[in-house]
C-alpha atoms as a PDB file:
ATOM      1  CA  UNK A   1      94.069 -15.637 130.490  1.00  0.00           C
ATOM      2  CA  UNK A   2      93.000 -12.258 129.006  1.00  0.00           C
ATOM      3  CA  UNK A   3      93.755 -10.958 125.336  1.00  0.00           C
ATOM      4  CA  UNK A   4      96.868  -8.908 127.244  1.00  0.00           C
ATOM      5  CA  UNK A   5      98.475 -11.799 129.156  1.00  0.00           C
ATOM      6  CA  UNK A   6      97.886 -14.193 125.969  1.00  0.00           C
ATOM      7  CA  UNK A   7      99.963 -11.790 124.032  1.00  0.00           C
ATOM      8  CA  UNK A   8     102.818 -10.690 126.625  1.00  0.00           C
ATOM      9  CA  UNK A   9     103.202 -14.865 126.805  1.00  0.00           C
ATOM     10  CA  UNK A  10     103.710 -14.902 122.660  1.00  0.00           C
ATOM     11  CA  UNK A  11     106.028 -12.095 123.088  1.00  0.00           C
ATOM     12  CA  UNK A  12     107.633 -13.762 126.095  1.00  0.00           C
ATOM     13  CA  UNK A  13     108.074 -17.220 124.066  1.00  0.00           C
ATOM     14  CA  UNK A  14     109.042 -15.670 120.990  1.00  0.00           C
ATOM     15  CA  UNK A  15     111.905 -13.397 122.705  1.00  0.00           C
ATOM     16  CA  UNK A  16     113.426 -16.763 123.610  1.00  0.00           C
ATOM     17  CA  UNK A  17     114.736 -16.409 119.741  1.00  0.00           C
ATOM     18  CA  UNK A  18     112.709 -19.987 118.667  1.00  0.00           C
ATOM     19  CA  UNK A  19     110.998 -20.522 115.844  1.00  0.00           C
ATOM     20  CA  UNK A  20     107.584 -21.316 116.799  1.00  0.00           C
ATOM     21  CA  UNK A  21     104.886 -22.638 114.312  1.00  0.00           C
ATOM     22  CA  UNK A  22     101.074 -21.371 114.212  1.00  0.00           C
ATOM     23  CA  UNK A  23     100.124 -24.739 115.683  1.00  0.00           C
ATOM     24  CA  UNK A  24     102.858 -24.596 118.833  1.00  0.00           C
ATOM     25  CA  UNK A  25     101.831 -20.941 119.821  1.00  0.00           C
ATOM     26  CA  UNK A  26      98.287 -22.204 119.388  1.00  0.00           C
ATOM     27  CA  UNK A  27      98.865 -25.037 121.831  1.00  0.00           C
ATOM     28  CA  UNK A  28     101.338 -22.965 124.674  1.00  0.00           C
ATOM     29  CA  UNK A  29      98.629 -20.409 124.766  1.00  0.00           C
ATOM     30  CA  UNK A  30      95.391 -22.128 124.796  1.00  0.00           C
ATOM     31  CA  UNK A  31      94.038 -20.143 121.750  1.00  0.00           C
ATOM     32  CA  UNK A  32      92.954 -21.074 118.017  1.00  0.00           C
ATOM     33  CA  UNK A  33      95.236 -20.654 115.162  1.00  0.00           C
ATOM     34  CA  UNK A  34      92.836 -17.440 113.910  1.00  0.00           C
ATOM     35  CA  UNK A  35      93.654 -15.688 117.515  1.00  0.00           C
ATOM     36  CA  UNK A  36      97.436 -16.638 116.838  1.00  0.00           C
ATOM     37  CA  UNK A  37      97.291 -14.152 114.074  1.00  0.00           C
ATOM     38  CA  UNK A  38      95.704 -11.699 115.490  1.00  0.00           C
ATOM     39  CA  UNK A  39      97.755 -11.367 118.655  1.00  0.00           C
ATOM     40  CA  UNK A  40     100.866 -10.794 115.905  1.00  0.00           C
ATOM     41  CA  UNK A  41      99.009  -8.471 113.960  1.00  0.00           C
ATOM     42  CA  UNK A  42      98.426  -6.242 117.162  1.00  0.00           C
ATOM     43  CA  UNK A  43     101.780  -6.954 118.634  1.00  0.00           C
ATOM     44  CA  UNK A  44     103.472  -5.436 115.125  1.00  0.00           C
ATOM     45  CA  UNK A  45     100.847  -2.674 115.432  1.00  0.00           C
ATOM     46  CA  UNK A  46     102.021  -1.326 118.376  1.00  0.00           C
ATOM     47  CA  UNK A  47     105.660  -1.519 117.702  1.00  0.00           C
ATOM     48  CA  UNK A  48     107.329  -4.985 118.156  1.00  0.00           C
ATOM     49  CA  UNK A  49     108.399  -6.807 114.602  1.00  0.00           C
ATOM     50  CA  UNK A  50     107.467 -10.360 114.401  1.00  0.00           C
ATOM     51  CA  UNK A  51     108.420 -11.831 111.090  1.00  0.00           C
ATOM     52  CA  UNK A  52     107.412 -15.498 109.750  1.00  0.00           C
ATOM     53  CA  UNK A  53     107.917 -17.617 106.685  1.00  0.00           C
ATOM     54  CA  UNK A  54     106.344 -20.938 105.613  1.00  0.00           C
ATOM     55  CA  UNK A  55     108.198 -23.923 105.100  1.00  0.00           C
ATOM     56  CA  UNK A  56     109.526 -26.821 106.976  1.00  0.00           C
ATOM     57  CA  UNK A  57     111.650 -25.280 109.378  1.00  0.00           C
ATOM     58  CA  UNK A  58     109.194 -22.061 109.366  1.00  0.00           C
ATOM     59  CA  UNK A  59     107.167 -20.462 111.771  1.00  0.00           C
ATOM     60  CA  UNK A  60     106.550 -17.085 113.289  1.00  0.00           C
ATOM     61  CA  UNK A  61     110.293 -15.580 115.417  1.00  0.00           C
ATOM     62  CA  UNK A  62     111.619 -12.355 116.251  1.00  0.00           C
ATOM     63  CA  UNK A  63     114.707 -11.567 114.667  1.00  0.00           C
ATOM     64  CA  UNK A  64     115.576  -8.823 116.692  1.00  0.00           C
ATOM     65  CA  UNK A  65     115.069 -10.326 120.785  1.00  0.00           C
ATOM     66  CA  UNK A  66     114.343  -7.415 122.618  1.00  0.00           C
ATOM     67  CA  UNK A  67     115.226  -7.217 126.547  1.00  0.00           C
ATOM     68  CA  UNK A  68     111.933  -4.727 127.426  1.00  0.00           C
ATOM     69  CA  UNK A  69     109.174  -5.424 125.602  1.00  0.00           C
ATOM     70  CA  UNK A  70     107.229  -2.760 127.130  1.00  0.00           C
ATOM     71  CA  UNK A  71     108.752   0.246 125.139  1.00  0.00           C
ATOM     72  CA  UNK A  72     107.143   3.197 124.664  1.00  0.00           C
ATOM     73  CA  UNK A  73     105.221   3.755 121.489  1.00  0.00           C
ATOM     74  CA  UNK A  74     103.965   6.508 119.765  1.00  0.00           C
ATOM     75  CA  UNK A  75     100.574   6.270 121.639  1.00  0.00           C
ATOM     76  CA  UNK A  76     101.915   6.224 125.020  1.00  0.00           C
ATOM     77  CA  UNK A  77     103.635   9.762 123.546  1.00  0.00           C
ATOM     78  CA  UNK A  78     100.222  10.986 122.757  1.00  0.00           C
ATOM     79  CA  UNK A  79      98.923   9.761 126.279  1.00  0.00           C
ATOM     80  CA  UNK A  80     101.630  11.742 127.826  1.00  0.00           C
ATOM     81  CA  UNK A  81     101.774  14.585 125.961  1.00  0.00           C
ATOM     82  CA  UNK A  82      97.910  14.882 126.708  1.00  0.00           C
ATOM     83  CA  UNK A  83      98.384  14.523 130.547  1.00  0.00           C
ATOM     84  CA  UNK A  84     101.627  17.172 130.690  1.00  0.00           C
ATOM     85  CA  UNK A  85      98.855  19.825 128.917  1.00  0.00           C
ATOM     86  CA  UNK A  86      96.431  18.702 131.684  1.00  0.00           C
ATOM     87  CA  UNK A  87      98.907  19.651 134.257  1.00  0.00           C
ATOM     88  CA  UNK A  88     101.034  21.987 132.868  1.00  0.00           C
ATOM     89  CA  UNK A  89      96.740  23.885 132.426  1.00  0.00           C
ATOM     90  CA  UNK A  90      96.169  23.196 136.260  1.00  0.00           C
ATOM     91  CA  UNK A  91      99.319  24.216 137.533  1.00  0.00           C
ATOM     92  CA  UNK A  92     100.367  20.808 139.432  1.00  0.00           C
ATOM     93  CA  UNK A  93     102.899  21.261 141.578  1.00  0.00           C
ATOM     94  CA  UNK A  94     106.013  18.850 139.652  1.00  0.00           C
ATOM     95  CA  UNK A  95     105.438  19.748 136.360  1.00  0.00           C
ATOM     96  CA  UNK A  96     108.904  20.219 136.122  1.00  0.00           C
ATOM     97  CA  UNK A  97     109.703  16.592 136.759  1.00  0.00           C
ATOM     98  CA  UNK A  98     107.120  15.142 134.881  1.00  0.00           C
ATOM     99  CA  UNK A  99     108.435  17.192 132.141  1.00  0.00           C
ATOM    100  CA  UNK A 100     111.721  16.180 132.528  1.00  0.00           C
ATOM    101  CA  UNK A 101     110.115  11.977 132.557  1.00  0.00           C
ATOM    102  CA  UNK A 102     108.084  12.629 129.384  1.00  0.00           C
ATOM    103  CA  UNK A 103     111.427  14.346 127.519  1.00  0.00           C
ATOM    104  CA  UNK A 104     113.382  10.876 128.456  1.00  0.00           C
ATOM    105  CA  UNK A 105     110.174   8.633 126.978  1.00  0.00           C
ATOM    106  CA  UNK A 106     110.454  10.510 123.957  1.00  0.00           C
ATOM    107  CA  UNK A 107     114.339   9.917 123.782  1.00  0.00           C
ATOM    108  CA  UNK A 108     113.391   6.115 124.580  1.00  0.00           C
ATOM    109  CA  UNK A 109     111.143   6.349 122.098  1.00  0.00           C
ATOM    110  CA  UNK A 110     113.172   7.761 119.142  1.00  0.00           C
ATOM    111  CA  UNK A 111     115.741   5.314 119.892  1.00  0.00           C
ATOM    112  CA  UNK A 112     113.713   2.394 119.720  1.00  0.00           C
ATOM    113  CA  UNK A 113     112.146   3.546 116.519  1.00  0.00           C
ATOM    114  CA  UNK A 114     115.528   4.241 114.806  1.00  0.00           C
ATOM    115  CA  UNK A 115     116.430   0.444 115.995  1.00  0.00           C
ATOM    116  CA  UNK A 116     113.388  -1.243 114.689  1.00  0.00           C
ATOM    117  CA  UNK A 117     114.313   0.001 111.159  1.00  0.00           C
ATOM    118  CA  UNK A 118     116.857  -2.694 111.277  1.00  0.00           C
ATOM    119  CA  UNK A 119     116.484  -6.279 112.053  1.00  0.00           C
ATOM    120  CA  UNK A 120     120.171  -7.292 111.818  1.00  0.00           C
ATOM    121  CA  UNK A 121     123.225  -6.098 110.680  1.00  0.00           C
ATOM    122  CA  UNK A 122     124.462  -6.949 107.329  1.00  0.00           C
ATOM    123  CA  UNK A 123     128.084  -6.943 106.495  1.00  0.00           C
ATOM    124  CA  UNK A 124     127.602  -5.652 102.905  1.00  0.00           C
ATOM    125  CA  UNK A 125     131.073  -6.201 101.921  1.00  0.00           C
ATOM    126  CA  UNK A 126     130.584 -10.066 102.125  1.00  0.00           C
ATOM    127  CA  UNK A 127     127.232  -9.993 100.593  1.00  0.00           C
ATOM    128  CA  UNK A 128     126.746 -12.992  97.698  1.00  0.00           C
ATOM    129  CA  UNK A 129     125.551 -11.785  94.314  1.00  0.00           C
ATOM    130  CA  UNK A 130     122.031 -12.712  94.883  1.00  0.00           C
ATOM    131  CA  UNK A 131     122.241 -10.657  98.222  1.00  0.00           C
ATOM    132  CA  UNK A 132     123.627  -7.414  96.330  1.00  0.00           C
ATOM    133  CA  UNK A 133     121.264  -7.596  93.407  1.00  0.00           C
ATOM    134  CA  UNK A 134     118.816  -7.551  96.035  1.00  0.00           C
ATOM    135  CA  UNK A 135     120.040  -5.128  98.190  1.00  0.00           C
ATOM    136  CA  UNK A 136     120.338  -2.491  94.787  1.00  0.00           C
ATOM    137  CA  UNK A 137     117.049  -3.496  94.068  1.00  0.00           C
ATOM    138  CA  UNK A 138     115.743  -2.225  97.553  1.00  0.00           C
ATOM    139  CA  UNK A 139     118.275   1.152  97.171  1.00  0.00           C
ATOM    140  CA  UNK A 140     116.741   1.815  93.763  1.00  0.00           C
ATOM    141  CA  UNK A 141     112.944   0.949  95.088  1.00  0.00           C
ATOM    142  CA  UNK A 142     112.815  -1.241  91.626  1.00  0.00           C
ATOM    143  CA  UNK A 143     110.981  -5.313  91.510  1.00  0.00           C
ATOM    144  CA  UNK A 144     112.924  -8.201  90.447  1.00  0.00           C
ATOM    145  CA  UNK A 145     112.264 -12.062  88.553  1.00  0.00           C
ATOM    146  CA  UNK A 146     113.293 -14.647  90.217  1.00  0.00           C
ATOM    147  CA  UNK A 147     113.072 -18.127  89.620  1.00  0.00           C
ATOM    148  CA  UNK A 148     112.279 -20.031  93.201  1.00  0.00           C
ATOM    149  CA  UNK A 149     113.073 -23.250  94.002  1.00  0.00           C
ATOM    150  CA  UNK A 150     109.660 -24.877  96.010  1.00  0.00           C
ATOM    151  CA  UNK A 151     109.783 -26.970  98.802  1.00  0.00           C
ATOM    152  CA  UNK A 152     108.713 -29.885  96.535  1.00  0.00           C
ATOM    153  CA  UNK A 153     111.332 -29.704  94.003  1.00  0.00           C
ATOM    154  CA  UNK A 154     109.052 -27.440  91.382  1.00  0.00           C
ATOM    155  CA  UNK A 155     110.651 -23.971  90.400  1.00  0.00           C
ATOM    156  CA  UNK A 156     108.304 -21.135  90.495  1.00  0.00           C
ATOM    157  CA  UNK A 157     108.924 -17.553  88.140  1.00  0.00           C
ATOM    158  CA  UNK A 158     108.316 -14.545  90.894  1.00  0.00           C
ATOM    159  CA  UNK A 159     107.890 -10.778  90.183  1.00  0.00           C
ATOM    160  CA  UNK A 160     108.893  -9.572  93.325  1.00  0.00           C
ATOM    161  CA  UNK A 161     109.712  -5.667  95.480  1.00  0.00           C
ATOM    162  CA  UNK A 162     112.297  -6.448  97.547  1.00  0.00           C
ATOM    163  CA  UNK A 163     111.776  -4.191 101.110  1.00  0.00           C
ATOM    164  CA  UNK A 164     114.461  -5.728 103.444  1.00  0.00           C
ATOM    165  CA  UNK A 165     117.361  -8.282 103.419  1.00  0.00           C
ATOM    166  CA  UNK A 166     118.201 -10.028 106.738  1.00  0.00           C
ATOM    167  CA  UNK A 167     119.967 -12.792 108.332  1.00  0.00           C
ATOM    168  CA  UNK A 168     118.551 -15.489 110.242  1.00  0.00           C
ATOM    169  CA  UNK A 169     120.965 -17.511 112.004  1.00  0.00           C
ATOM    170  CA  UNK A 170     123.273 -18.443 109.287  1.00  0.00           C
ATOM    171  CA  UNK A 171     121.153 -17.531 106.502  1.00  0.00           C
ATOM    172  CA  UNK A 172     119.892 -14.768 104.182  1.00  0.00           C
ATOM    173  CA  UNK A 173     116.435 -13.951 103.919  1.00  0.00           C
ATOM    174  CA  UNK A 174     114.578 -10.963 101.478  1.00  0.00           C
ATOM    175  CA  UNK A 175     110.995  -9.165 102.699  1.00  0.00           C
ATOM    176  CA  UNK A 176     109.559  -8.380  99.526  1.00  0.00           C
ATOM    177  CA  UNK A 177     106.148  -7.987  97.714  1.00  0.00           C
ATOM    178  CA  UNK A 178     105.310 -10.876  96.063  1.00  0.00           C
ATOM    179  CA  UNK A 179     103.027 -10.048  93.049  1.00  0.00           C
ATOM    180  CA  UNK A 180     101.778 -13.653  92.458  1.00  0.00           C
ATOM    181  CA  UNK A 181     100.730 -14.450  95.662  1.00  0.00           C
ATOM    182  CA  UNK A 182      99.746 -10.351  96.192  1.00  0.00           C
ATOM    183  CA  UNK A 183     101.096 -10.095  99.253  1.00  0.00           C
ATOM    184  CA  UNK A 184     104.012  -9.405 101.653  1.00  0.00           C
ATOM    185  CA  UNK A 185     106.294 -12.803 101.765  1.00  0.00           C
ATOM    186  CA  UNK A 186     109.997 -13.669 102.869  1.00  0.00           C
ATOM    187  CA  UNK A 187     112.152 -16.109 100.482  1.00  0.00           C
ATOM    188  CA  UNK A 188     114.943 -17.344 101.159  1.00  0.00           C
ATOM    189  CA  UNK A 189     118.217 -16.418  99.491  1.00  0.00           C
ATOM    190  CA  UNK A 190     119.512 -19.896  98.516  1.00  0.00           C
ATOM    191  CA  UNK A 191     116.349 -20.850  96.792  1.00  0.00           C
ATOM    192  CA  UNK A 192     116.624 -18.209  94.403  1.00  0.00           C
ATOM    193  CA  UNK A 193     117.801 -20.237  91.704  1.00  0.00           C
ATOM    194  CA  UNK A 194     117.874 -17.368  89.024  1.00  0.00           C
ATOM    195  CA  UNK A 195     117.570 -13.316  89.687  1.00  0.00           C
ATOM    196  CA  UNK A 196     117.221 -10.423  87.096  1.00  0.00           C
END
């Protein structure tokens, strides 16, 4: 299969809502582990959110499954806009209706991009304190310490900018920058053993 197929499969298995690890995409799709990544760094570039975390039970999924994974993006609205100047300049004879098609993408659009700013709802009322310490911390655009309990027991002291708090299945998750490791990670709320 081409680059486009391999990637509408990754979407197509990860819209299932499983957890899928480097090595099992690498495998269903017949690829290396490099071209893994860089189907999911051009699948978030052009508009669908695939989030990961390391661990155990980690792997890359898609919090939020989408039913259409062919919405419009921003440069399918350039694409269009370009074409309705092209007609609109040579007088074809529906403009009116291809007007009236590239209004509705750009309502399809704005939708989708208003619903990819959130990944799940949150019912802040029943947040934990680690959760709303968090959740201030991403109001106020401010970093935290934590203390983070490792997979092998050890506890590790993070300076972290927390960006987004979600829920995967029955647990809570923070996006944040993570300045030790200098790069975007996800921890998991229950291993935070210590927050200020």
């Amino acid at each position: 299969m081409g680059k486009l197929s391999n990637m509408m499969y990754m979407i197509d298995l990860l819209n299932t809502g499983n957890i899928y690890t480097l090595k099992e995409l690498s495998e269903k799709i017949g690829v290396t582990e490099r071209m893994v990544r860089y189907y999911k760094n051009e699948i978030c570039n052009n508009g669908i959110a695939i989030e990961s975390f390391k661990g155990p039970n980690g792997g890359y999924f898609m919090i939020d499954k989408i039913k259409n994974y062919t919405s419009i993006n921003k440069y399918d609205i350039q694409l269009l806009d370009s074409i309705y100047n092209f007609l609109l300049e040579n007088n074809f004879e529906y403009i009116d209706k291809f007007k009236g098609f590239l209004d509705k993408s750009k309502k399809m659009y704005s939708v989708y991009e208003e619903k990819s700013k959130y990944f799940s709802n949150i019912d802040i009322k029943n947040l934990g304190e680690t959760e709303k310490l968090i959740e201030t911390a991403i109001n106020k655009n401010e970093k935290v310490e934590i203390i983070y309990n490792d997979f092998d027991g050890s506890q590790l002291k993070r300076i972290i900018h927390p960006l987004h708090l979600f829920k995967y299945k029955e647990d809570y998750y923070v996006t944040a920058f993570c300045e030790l490791r200098n790069d975007i990670r996800h921890f998991e709320i229950k291993r935070i053993a210590n927050i200020k």
